[in-house]
Protein backbone atom coordinates (compact mmCIF):
# COMPACT_ATOMS: atom_id res chain seq x y z
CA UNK A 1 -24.74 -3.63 15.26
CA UNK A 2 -23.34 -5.24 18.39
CA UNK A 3 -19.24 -5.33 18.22
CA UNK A 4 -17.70 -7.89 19.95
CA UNK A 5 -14.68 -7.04 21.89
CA UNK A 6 -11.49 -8.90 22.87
CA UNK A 7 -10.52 -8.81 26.62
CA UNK A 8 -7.60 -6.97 27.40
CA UNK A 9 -4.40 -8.67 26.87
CA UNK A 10 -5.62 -10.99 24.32
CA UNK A 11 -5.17 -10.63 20.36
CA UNK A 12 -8.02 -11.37 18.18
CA UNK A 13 -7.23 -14.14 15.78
CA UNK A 14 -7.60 -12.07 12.30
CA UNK A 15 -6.53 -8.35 12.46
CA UNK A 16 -8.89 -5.38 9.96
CA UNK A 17 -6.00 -5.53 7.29
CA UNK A 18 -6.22 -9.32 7.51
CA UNK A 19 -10.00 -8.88 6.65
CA UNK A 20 -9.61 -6.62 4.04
CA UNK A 21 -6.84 -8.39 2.32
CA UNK A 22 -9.19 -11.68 2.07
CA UNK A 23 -12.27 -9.37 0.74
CA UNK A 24 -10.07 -7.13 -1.62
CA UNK A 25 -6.61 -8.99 -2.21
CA UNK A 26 -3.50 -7.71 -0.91
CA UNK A 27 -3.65 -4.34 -3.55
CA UNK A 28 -6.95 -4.21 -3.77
CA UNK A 29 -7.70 -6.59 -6.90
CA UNK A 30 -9.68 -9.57 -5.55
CA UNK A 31 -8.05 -12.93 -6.20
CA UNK A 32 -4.78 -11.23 -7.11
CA UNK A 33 -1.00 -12.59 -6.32
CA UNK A 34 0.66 -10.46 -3.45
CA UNK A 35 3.49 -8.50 -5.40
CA UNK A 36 5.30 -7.72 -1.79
CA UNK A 37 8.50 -9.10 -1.88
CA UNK A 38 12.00 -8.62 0.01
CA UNK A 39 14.22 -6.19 -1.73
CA UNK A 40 17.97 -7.15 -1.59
CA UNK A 41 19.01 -4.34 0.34
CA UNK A 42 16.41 -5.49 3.15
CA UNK A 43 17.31 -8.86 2.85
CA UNK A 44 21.40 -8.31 3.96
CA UNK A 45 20.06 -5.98 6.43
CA UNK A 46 17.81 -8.35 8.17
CA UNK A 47 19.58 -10.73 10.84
CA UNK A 48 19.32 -14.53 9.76
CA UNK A 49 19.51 -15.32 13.81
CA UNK A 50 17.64 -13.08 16.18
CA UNK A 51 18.60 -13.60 20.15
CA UNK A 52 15.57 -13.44 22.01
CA UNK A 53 17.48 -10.97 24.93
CA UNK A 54 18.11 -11.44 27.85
CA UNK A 55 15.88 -11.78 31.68
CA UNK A 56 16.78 -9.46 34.27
């Protein structure tokens, strides 16, 4: 089996976890609802607006 390779510096469009999500679901029950979700906690602790930085 011949695996095709991305050229350096460029992503590929679908990562392995992306594949296996669509073949298996998200916990590994096909066709199944992600059950992820932001906890409160996480949610205060995450910034609402994120500056981008600074150039040199």
């Amino acid at each position: 089996m011949t695996r095709y390779r991305e050229p350096n510096g460029v992503e590929p469009e679908k990562t392995e976890d992306d594949i296996q999500r669509e073949q298996l679901g998200p916990r590994g029950v096909p066709g199944a609802p992600d059950p992820a979700r932001m906890t409160p906690q996480r949610e205060k602790k995450t910034p609402k607006h994120v500056d981008p930085g600074h150039t040199a």
